[in-house]
C-alpha atoms as a PDB file:
ATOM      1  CA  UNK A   1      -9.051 -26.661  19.999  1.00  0.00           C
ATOM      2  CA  UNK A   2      -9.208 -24.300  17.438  1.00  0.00           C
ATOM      3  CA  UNK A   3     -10.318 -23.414  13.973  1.00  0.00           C
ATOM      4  CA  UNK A   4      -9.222 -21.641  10.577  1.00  0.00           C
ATOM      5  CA  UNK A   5     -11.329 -20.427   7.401  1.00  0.00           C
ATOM      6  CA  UNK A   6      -9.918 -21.675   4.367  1.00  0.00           C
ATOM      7  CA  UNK A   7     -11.425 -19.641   1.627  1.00  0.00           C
ATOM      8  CA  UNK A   8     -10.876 -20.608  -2.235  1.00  0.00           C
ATOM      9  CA  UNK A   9     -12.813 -18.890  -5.097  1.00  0.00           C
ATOM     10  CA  UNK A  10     -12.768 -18.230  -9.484  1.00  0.00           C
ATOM     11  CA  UNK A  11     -14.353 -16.200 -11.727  1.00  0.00           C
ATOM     12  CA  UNK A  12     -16.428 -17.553 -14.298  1.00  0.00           C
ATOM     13  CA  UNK A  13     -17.254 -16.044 -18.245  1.00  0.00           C
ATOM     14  CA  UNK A  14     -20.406 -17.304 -19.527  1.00  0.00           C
ATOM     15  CA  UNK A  15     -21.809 -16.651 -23.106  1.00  0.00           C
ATOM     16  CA  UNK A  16     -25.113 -14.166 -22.764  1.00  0.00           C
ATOM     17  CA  UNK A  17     -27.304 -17.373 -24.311  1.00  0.00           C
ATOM     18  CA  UNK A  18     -26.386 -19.624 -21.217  1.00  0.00           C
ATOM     19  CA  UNK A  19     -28.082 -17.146 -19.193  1.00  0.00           C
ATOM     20  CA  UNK A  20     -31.255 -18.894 -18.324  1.00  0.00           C
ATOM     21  CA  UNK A  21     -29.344 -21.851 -17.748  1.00  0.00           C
ATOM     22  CA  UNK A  22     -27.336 -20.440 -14.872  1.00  0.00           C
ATOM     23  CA  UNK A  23     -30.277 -18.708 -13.594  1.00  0.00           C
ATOM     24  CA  UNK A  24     -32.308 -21.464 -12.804  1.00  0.00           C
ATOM     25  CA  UNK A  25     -29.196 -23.663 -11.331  1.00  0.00           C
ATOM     26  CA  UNK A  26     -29.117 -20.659  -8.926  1.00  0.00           C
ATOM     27  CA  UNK A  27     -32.686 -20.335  -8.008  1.00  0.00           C
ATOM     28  CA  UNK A  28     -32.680 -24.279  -7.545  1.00  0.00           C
ATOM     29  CA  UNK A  29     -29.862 -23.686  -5.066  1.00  0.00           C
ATOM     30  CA  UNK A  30     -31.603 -20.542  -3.632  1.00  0.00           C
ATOM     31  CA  UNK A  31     -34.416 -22.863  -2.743  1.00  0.00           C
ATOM     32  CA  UNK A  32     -32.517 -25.775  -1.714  1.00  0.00           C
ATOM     33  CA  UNK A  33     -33.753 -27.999  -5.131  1.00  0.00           C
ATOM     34  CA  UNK A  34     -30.326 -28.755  -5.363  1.00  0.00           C
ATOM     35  CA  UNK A  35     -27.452 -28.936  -3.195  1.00  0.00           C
ATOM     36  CA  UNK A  36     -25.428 -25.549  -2.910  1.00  0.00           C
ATOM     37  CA  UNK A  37     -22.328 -26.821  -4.062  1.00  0.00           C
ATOM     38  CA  UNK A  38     -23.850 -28.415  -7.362  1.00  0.00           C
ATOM     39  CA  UNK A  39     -22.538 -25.222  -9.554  1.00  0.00           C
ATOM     40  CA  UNK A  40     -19.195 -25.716  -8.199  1.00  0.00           C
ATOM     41  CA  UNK A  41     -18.912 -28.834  -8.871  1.00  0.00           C
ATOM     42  CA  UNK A  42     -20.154 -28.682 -12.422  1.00  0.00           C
ATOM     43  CA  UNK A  43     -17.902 -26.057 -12.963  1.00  0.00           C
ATOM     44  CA  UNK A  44     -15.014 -28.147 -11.259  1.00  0.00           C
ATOM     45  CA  UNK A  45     -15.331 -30.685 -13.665  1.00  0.00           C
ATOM     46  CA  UNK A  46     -15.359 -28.567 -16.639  1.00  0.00           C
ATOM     47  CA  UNK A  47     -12.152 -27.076 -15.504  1.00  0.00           C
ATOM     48  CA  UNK A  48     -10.303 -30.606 -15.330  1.00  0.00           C
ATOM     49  CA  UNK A  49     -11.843 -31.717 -19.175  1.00  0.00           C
ATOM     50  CA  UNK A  50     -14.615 -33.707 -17.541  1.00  0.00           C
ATOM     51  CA  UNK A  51     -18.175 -33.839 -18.784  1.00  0.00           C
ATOM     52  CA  UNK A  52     -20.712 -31.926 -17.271  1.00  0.00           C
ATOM     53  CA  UNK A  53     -23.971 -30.460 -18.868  1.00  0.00           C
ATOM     54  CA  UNK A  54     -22.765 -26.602 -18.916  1.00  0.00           C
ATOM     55  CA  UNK A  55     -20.369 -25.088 -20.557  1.00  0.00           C
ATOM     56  CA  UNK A  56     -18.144 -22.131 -19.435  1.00  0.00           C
ATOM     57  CA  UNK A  57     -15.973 -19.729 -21.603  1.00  0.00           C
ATOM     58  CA  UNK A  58     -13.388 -19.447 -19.130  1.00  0.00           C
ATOM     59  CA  UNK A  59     -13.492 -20.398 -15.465  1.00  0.00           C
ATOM     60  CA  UNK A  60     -10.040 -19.020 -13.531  1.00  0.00           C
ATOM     61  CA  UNK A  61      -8.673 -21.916 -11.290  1.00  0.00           C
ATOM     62  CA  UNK A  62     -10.928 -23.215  -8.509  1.00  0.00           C
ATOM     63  CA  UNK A  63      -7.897 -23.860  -6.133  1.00  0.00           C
ATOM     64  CA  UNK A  64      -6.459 -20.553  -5.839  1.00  0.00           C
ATOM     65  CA  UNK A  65      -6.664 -19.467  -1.576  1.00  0.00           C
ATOM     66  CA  UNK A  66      -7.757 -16.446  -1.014  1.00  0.00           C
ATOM     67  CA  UNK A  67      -8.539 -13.724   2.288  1.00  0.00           C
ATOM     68  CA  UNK A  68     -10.959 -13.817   4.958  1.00  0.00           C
ATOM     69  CA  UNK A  69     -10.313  -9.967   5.872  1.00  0.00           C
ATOM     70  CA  UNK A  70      -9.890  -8.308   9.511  1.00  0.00           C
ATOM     71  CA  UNK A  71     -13.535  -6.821   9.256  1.00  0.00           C
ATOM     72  CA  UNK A  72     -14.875 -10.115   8.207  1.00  0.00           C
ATOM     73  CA  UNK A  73     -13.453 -11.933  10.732  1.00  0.00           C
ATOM     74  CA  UNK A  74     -14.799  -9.272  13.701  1.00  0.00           C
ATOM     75  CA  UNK A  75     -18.661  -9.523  11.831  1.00  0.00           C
ATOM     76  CA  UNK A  76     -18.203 -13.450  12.514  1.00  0.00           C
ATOM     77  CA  UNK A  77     -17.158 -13.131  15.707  1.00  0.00           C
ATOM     78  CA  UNK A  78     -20.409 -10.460  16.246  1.00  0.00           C
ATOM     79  CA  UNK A  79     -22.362 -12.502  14.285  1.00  0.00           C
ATOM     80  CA  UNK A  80     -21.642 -15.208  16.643  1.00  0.00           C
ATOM     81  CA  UNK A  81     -21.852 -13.205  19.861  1.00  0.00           C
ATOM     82  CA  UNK A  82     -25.480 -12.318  18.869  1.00  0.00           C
ATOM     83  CA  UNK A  83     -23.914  -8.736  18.744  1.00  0.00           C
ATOM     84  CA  UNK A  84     -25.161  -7.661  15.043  1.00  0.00           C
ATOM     85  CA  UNK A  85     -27.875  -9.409  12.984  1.00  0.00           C
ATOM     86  CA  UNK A  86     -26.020  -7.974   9.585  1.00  0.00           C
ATOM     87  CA  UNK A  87     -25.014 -10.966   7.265  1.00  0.00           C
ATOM     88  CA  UNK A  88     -23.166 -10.831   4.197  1.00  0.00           C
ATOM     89  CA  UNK A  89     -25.573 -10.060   1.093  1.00  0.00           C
ATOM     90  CA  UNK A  90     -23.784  -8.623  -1.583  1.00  0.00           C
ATOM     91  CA  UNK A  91     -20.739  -9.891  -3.925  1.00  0.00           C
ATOM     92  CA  UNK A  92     -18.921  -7.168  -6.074  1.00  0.00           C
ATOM     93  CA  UNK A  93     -16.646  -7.681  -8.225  1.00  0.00           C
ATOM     94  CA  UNK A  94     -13.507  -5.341  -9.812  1.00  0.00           C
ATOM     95  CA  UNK A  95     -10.420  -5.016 -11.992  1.00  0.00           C
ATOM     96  CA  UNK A  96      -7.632  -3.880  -9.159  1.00  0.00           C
ATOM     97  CA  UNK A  97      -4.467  -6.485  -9.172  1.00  0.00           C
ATOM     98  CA  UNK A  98      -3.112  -5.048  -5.534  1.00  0.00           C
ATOM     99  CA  UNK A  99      -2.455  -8.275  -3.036  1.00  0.00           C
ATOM    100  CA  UNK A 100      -4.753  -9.394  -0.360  1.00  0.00           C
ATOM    101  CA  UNK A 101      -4.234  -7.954   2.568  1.00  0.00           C
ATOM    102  CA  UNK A 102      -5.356  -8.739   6.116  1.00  0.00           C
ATOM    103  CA  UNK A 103      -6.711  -5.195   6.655  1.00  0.00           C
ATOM    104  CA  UNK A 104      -8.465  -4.586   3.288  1.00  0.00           C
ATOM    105  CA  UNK A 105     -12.150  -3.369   3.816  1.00  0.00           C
ATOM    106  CA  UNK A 106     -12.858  -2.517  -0.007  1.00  0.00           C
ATOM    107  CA  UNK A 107     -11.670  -3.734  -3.519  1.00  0.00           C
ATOM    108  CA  UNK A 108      -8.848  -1.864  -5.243  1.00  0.00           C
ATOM    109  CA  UNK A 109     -11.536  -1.043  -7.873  1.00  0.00           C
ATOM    110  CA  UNK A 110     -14.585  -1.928  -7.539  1.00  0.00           C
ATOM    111  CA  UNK A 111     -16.607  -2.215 -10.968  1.00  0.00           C
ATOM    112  CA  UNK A 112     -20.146  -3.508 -10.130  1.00  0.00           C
ATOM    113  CA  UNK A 113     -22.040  -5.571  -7.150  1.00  0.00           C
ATOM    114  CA  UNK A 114     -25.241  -8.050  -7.241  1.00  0.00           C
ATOM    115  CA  UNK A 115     -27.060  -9.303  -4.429  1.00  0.00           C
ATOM    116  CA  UNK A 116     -26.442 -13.074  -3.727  1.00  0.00           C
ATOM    117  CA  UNK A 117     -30.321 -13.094  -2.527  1.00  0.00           C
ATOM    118  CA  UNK A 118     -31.629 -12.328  -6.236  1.00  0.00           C
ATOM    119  CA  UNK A 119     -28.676 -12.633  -8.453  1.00  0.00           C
ATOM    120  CA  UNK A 120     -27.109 -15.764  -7.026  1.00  0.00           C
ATOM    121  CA  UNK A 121     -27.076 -17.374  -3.203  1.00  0.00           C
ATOM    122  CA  UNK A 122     -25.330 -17.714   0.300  1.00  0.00           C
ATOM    123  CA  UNK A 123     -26.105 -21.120   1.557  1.00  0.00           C
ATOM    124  CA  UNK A 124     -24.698 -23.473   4.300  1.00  0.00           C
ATOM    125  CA  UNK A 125     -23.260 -26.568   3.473  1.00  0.00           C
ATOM    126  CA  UNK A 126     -22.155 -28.804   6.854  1.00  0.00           C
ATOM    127  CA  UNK A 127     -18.959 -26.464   7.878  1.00  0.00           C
ATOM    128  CA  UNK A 128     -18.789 -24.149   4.455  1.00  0.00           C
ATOM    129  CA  UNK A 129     -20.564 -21.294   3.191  1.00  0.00           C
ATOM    130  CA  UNK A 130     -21.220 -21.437  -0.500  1.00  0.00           C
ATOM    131  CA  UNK A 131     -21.878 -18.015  -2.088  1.00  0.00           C
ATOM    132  CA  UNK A 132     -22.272 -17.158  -5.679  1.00  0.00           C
ATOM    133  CA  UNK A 133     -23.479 -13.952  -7.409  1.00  0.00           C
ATOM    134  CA  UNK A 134     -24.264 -13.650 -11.082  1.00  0.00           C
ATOM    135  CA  UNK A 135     -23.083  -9.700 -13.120  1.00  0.00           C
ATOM    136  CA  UNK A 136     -25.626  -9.235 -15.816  1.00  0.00           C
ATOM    137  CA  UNK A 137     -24.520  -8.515 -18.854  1.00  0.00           C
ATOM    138  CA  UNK A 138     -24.892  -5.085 -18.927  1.00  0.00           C
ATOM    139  CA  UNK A 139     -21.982  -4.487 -16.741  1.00  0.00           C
ATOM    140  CA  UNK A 140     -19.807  -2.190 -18.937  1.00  0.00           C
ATOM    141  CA  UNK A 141     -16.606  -3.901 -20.536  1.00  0.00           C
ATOM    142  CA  UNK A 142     -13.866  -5.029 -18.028  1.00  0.00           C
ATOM    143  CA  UNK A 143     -10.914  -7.448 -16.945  1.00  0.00           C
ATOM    144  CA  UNK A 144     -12.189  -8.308 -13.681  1.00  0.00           C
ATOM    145  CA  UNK A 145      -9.348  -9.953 -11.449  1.00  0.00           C
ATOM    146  CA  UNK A 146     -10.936  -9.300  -7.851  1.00  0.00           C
ATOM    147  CA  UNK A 147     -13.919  -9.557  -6.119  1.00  0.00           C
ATOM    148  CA  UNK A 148     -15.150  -9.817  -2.664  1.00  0.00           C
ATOM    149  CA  UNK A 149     -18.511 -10.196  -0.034  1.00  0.00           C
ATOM    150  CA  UNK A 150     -20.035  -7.196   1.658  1.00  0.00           C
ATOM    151  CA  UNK A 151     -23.271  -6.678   4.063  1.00  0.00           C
ATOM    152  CA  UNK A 152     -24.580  -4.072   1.424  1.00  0.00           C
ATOM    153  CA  UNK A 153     -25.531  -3.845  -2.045  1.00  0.00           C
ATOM    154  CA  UNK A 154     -24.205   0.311  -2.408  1.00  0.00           C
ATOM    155  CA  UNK A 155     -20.754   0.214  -3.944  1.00  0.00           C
ATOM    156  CA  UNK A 156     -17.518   0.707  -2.154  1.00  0.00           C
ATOM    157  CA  UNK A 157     -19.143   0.738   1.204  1.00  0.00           C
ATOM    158  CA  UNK A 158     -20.017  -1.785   4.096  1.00  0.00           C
ATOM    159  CA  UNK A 159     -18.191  -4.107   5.882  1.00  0.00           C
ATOM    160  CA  UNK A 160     -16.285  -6.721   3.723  1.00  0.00           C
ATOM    161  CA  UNK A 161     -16.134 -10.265   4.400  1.00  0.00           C
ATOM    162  CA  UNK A 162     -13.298 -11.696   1.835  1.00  0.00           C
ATOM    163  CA  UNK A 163     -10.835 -10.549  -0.563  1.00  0.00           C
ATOM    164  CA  UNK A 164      -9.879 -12.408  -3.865  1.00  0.00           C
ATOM    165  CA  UNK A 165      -7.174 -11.820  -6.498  1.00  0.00           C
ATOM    166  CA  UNK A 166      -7.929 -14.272  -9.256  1.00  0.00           C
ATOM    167  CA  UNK A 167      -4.198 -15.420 -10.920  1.00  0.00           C
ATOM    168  CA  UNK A 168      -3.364 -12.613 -13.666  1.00  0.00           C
ATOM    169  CA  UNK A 169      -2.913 -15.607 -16.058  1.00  0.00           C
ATOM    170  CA  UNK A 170      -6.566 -16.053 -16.181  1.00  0.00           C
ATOM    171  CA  UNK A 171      -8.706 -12.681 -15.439  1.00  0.00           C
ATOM    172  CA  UNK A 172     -11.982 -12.509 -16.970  1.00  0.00           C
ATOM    173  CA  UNK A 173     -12.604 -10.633 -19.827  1.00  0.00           C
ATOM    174  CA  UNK A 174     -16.255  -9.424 -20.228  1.00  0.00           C
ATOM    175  CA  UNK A 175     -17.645  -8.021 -22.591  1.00  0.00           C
ATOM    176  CA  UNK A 176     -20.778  -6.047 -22.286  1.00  0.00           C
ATOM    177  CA  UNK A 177     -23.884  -7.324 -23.685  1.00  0.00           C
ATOM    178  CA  UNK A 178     -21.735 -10.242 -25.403  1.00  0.00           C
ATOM    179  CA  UNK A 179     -21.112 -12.483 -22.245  1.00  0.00           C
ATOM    180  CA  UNK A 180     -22.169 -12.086 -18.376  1.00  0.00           C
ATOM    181  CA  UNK A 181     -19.805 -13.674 -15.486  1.00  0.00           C
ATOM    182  CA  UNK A 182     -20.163 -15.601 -12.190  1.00  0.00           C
ATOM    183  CA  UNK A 183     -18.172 -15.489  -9.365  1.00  0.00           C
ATOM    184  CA  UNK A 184     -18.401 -17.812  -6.522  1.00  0.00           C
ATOM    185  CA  UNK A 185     -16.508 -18.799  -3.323  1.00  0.00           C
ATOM    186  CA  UNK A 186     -16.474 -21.392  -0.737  1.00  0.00           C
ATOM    187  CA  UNK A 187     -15.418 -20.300   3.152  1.00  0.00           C
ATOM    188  CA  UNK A 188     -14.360 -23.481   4.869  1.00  0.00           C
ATOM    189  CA  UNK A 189     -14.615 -23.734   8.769  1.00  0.00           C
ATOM    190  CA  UNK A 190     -11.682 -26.750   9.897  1.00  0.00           C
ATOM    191  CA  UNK A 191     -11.331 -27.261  13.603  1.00  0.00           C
ATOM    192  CA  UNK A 192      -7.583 -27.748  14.396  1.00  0.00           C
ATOM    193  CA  UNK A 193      -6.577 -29.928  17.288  1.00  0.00           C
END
């Protein structure tokens, strides 16, 4: 038997005044109030026109697949192998629009990271990791179409876990002190027989 890491993620533009609101659905998360997928899910429902009690700008699609990199994969493997105690922390996001690739270890242009420990969270969930990290809204104006995970918060540096390309039909367009955005990801472990 073996397994596979399925890894989907989306970008999410919120208006500065939902702030708080987002905020404490993370720190309810961060504490395990609430489950870690309940964001998601909320956010999954406003993207199919269901009701939910937030509301998004724009949310990119939730289904797009995206990259567990080559350095990602070896920290799991450490990770695993009791080899290196360094977990993923950080989630940065950028406006590059080059492909995944296997052997990426940085963004194509990295704009800003947050740590998922105080701007967001990294929680188990069964066989998933659920990870979410919230850019304040002082990040300076940008289209941001990538983002990733690192094991530090200092920009363009560490070892990167994932990489993401959202679709360029729906990149997020911030605007500095106007909105703030989210991204999240989900890394699902599937054995395969």
């Amino acid at each position: 038997m073996s397994y596979r890491i399925e890894d989907e993620g989306f970008a999410v533009l919120w208006d500065c005044r939902d702030e708080r609101v987002v905020d404490k659905i993370m720190a309810e998360i961060r504490i395990g109030k609430v489950p870690a997928d309940t964001l998601e899910h909320k956010l999954k429902r406003q993207f199919h026109d269901q009701t939910t009690d937030i509301e998004a700008l724009e949310i990119t699609n939730p289904y797009k697949g995206d990259l567990v990199v080559n350095s990602g994969l070896v920290r799991i493997a450490q990770l695993i192998a009791g080899k290196t105690t360094a977990s993923f922390s950080a989630l940065a996001s950028g406006t590059g629009t080059a492909a995944e690739r296997a052997s990426d270890t940085r963004l194509s242009s990295e704009n800003w990271r947050v740590s998922m420990i105080s701007s967001g969270y990294i929680e188990s969930q069964g066989t998933t990791v659920k990870m979410a990290g919230k850019f304040p809204t002082t990040v300076p104006s940008a289209t941001i179409s990538e983002g990733g995970a690192f094991d530090t918060g200092a920009a363009n540096s560490g070892t990167m876990l994932f990489r993401t390309v959202y679709p360029t039909t729906s990149f997020v367009q911030h605007v500095q002190s106007r909105t703030f955005f989210s991204l999240l990801q989900s890394l699902n472990q599937i054995a395969i027989t």
